[in-house]
Protein backbone atom coordinates (compact mmCIF):
# COMPACT_ATOMS: atom_id res chain seq x y z
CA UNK A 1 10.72 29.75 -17.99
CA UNK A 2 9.78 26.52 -16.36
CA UNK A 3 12.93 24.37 -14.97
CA UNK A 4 13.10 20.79 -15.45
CA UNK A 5 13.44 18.83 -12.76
CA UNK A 6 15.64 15.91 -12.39
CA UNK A 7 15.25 12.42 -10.73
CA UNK A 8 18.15 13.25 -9.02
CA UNK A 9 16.79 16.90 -7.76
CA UNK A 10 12.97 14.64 -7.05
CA UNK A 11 12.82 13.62 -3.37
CA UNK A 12 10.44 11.02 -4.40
CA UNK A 13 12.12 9.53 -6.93
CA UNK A 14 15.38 9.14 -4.65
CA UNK A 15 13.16 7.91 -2.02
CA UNK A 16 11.25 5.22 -4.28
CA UNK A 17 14.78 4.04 -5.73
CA UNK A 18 15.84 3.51 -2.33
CA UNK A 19 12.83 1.70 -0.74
CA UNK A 20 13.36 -2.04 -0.96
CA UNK A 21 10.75 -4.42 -3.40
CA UNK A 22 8.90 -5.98 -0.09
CA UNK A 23 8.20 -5.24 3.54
CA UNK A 24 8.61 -7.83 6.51
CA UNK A 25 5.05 -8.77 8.49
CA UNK A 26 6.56 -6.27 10.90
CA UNK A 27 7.24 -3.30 8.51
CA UNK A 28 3.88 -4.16 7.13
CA UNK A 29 1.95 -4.46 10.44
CA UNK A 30 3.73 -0.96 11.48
CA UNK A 31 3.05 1.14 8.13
CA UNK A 32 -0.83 -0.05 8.31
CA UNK A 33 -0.99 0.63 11.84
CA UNK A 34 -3.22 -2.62 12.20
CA UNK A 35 -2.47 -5.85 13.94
CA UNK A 36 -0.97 -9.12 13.09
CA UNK A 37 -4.27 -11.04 12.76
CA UNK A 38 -5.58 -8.33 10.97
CA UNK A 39 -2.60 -8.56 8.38
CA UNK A 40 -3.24 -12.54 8.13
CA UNK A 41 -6.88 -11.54 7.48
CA UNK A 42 -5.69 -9.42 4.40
CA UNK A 43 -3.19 -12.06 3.11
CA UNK A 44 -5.76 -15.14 3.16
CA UNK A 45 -8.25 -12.89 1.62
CA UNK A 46 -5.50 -11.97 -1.32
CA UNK A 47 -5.99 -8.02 -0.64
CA UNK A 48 -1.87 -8.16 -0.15
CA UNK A 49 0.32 -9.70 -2.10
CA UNK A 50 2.89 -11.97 -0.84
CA UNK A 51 5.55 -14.81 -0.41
CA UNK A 52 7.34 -17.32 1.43
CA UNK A 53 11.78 -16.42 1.76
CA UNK A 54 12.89 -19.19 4.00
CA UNK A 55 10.74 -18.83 7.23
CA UNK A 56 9.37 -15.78 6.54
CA UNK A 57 6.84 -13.86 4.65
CA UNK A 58 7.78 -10.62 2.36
CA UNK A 59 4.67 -8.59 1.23
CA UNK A 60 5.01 -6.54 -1.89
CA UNK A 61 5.46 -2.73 -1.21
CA UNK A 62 3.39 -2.16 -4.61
CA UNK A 63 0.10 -4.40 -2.99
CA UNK A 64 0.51 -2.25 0.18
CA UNK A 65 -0.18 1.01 -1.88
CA UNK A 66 -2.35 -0.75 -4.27
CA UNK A 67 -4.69 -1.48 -1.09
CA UNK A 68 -4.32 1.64 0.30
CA UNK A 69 -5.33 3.25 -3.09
CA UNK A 70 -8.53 1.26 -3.00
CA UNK A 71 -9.37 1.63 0.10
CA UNK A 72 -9.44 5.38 -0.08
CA UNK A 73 -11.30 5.46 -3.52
CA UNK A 74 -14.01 2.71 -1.44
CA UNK A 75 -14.58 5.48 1.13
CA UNK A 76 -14.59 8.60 -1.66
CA UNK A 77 -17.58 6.62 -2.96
CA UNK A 78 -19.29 5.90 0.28
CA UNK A 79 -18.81 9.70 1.24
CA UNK A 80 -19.79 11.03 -1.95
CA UNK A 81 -22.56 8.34 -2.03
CA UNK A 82 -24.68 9.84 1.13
CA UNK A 83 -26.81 7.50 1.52
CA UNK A 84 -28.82 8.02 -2.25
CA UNK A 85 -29.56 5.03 -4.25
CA UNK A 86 -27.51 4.51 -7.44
CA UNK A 87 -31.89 4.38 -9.13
């Protein structure tokens, strides 16, 4: 018999409903691992999406995984690619 599983018993669920909407330049800069010119390159370029609070700039947790997710499915193709022509 197969046991249903709760969002309260789902360690993801608990840790998506806790996870705030947006991430600071910081938080973003530190989850990427990449630099802040890098991130700049990656908001002018609209591969994150963003806005202005006051004086600073919240990026969207959802365009952070959205850009992760294509990034990875990018380089699934260029692996699984080889170097043949699409012909």
């Amino acid at each position: 018999m197969r046991k249903i599983i709760t969002s309260k018993e789902c360690p993801s669920s608990t840790a998506l409903r806790e996870r705030p909407l947006v991430a600071s330049v910081n938080e973003c800069m530190h989850f990427l691992k990449i630099g802040r010119a890098k991130l700049y390159q990656l908001l002018a370029g609209n591969e994150l999406e963003s806005y202005r609070e006051g004086r600073s700039r919240k990026i969207l947790w959802r365009s952070i995984e959205t850009y992760i997710e294509r990034r990875l499915h990018d380089e699934t193709r260029r692996r699984n690619r080889g170097g043949l022509s699409d012909d």
